[in-house]
N, C-alpha and C. Protein backbone atom coordinates (compact mmCIF):
# COMPACT_ATOMS: atom_id res chain seq x y z
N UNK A 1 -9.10 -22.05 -7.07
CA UNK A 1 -8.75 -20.66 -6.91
C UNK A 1 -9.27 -19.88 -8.12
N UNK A 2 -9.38 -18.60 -7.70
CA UNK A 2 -10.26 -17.75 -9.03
C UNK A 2 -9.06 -16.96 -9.60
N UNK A 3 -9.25 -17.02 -10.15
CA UNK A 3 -8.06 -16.29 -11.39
C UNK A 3 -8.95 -15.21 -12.31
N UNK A 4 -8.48 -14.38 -12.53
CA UNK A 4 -8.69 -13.19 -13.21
C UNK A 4 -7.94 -12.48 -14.53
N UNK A 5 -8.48 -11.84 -15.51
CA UNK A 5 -7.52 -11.94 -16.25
C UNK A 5 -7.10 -10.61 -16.96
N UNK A 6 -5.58 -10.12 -16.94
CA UNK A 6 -5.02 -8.95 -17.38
C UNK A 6 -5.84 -8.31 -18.89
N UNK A 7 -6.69 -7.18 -18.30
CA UNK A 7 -7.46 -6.44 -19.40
C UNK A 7 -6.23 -6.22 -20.98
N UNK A 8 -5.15 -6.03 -20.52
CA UNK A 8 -4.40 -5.94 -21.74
C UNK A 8 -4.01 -6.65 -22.34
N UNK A 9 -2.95 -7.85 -21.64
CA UNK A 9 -2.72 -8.99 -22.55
C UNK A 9 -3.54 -10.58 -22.70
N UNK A 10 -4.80 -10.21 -21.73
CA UNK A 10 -4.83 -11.46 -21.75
C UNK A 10 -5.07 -12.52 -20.85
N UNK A 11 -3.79 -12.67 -20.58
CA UNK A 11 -3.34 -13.78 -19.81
C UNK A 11 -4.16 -14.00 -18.63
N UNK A 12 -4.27 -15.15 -17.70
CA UNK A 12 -4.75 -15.47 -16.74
C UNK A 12 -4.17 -15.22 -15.66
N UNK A 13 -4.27 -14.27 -14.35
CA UNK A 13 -3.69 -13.84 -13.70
C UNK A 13 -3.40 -14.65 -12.23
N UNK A 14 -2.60 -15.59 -11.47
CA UNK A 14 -2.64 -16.66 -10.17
C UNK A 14 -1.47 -15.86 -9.94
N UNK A 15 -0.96 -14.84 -9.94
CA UNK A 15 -0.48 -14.05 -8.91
C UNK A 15 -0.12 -12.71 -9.88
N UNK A 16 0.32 -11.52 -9.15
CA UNK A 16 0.01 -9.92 -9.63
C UNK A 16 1.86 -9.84 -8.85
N UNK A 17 2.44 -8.92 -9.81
CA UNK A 17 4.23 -8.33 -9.33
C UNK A 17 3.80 -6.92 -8.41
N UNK A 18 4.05 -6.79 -7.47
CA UNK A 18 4.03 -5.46 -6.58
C UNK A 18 5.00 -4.61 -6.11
N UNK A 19 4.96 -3.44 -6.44
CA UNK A 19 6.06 -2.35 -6.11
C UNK A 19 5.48 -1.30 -5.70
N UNK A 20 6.49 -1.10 -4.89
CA UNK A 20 5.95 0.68 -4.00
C UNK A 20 6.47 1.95 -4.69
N UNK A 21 4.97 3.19 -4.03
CA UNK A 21 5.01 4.33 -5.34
C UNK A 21 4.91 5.43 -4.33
N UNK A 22 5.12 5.86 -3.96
CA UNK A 22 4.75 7.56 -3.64
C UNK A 22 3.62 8.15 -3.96
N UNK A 23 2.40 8.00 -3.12
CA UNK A 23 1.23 9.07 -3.99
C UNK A 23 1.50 10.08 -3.23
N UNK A 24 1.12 11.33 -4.42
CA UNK A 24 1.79 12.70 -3.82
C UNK A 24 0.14 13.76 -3.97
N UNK A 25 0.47 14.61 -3.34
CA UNK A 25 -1.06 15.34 -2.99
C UNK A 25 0.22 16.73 -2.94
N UNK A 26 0.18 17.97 -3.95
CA UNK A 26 0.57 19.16 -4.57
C UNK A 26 2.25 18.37 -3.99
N UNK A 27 2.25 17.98 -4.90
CA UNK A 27 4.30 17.99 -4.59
C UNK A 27 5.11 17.07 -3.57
N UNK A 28 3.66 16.85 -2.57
CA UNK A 28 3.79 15.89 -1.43
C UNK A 28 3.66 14.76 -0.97
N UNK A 29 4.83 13.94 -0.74
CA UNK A 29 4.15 12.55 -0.67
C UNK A 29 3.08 12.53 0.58
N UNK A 30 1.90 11.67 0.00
CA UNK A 30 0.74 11.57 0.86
C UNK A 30 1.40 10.78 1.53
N UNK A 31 1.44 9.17 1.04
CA UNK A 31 1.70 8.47 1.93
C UNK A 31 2.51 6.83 0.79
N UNK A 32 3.02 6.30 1.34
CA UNK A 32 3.42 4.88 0.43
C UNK A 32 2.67 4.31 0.00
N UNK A 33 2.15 3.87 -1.10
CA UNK A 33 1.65 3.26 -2.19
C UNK A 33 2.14 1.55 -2.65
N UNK A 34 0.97 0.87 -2.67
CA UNK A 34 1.62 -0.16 -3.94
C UNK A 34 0.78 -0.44 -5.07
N UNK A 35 2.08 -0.51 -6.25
CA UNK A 35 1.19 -1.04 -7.29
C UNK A 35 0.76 -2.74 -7.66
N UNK A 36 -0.02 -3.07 -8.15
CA UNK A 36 0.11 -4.40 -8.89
C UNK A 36 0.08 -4.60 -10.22
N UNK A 37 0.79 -5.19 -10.66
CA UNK A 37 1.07 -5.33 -12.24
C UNK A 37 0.65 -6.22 -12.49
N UNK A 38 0.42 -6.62 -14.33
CA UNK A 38 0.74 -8.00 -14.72
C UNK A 38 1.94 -8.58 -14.94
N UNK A 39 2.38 -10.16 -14.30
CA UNK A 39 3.11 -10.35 -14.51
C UNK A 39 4.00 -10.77 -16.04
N UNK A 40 2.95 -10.62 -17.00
CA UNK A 40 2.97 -11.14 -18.03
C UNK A 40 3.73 -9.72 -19.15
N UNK A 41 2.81 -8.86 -18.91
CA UNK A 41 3.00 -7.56 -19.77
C UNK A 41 3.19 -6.74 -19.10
N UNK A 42 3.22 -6.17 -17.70
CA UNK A 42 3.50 -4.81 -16.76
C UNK A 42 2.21 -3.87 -16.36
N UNK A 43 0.94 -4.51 -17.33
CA UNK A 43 0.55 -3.22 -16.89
C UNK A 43 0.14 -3.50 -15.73
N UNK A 44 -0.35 -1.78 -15.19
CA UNK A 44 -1.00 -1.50 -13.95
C UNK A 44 -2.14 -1.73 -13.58
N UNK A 45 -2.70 -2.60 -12.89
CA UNK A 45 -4.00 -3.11 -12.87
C UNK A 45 -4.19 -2.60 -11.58
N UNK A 46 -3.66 -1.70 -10.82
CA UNK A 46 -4.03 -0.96 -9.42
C UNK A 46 -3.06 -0.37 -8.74
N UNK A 47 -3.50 0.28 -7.98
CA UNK A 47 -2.99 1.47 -7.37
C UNK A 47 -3.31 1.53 -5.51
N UNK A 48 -3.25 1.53 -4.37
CA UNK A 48 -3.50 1.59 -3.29
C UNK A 48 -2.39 2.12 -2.31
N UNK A 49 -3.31 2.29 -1.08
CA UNK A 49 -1.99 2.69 0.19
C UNK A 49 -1.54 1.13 0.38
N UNK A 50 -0.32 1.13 0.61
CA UNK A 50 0.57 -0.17 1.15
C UNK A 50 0.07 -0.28 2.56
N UNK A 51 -0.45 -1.05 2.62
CA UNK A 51 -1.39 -2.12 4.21
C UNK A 51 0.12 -2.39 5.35
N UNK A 52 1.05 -2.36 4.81
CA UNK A 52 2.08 -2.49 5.78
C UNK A 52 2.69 -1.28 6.48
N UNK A 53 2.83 -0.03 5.39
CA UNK A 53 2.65 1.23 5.99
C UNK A 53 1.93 1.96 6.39
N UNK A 54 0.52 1.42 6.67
CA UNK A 54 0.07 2.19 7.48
C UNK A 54 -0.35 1.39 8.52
N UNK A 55 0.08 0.14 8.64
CA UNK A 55 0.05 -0.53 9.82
C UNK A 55 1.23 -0.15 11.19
N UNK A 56 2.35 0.26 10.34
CA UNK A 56 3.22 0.63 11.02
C UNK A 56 2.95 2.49 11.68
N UNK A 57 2.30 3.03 10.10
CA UNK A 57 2.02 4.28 10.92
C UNK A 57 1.35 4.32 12.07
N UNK A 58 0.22 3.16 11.94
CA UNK A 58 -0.72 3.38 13.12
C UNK A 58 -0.04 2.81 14.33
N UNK A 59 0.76 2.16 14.28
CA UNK A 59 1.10 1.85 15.49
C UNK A 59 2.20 2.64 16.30
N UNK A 60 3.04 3.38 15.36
CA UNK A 60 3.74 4.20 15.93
C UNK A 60 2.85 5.58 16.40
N UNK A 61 1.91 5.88 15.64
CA UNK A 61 0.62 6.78 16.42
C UNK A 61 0.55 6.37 17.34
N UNK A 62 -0.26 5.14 17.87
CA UNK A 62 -0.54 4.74 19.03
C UNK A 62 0.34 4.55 20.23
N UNK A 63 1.41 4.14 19.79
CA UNK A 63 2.47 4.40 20.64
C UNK A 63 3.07 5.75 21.66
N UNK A 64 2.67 6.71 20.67
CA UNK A 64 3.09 7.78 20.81
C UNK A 64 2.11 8.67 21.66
N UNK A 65 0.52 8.13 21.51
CA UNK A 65 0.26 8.69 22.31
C UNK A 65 -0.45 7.97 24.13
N UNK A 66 -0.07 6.83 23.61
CA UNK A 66 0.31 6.14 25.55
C UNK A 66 1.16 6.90 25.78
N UNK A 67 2.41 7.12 25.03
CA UNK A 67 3.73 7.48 25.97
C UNK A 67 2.94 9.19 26.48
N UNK A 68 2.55 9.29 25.51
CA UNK A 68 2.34 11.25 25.68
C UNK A 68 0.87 11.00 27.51
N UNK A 69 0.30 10.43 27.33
CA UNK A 69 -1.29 9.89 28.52
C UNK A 69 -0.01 9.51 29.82
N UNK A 70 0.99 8.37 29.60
CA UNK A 70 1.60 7.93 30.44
C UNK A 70 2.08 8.75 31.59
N UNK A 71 2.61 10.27 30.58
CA UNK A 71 3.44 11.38 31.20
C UNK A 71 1.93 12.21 32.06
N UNK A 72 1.22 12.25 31.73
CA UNK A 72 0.25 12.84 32.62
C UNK A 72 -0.62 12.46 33.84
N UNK A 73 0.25 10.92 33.63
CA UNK A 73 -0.34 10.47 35.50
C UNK A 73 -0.10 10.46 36.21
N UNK A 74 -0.16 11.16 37.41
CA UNK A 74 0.59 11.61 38.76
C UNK A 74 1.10 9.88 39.49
């Protein structure tokens, strides 16, 4: 396995701590976020949309618009 290593402390990285953030666009949350840290020292080694929320967004999109197509077939 490839391991990578925290620009700040160091250390050799075989797994990253993840928590969710709010990215906001003027005041607004865009959309859910996660970060990854080191587990060693904290810092932030990234920033992204959370892959689980917008898996869920998309599917409740999609959902939403069968139901909306559904209502328009005689």
């Amino acid at each position: 396995m490839m391991t990578g290593k925290c620009p700040k402390c160091g250390n050799a990285l075989e797994r990253v701590n993840a928590g969710r953030v709010n990215v906001m666009t003027q005041n607004q949350v865009a959309w859910i976020g996660v970060t990854y840290l080191c587990p060693f020292c904290s810092t932030i080694l990234g920033v992204g949309a959370d892959p689980s929320e917008l898996k869920g967004e998309i599917g409740h999109e999609v959902a939403d618009k069968i139901a909306r197509l559904s209502m328009l077939k005689p």
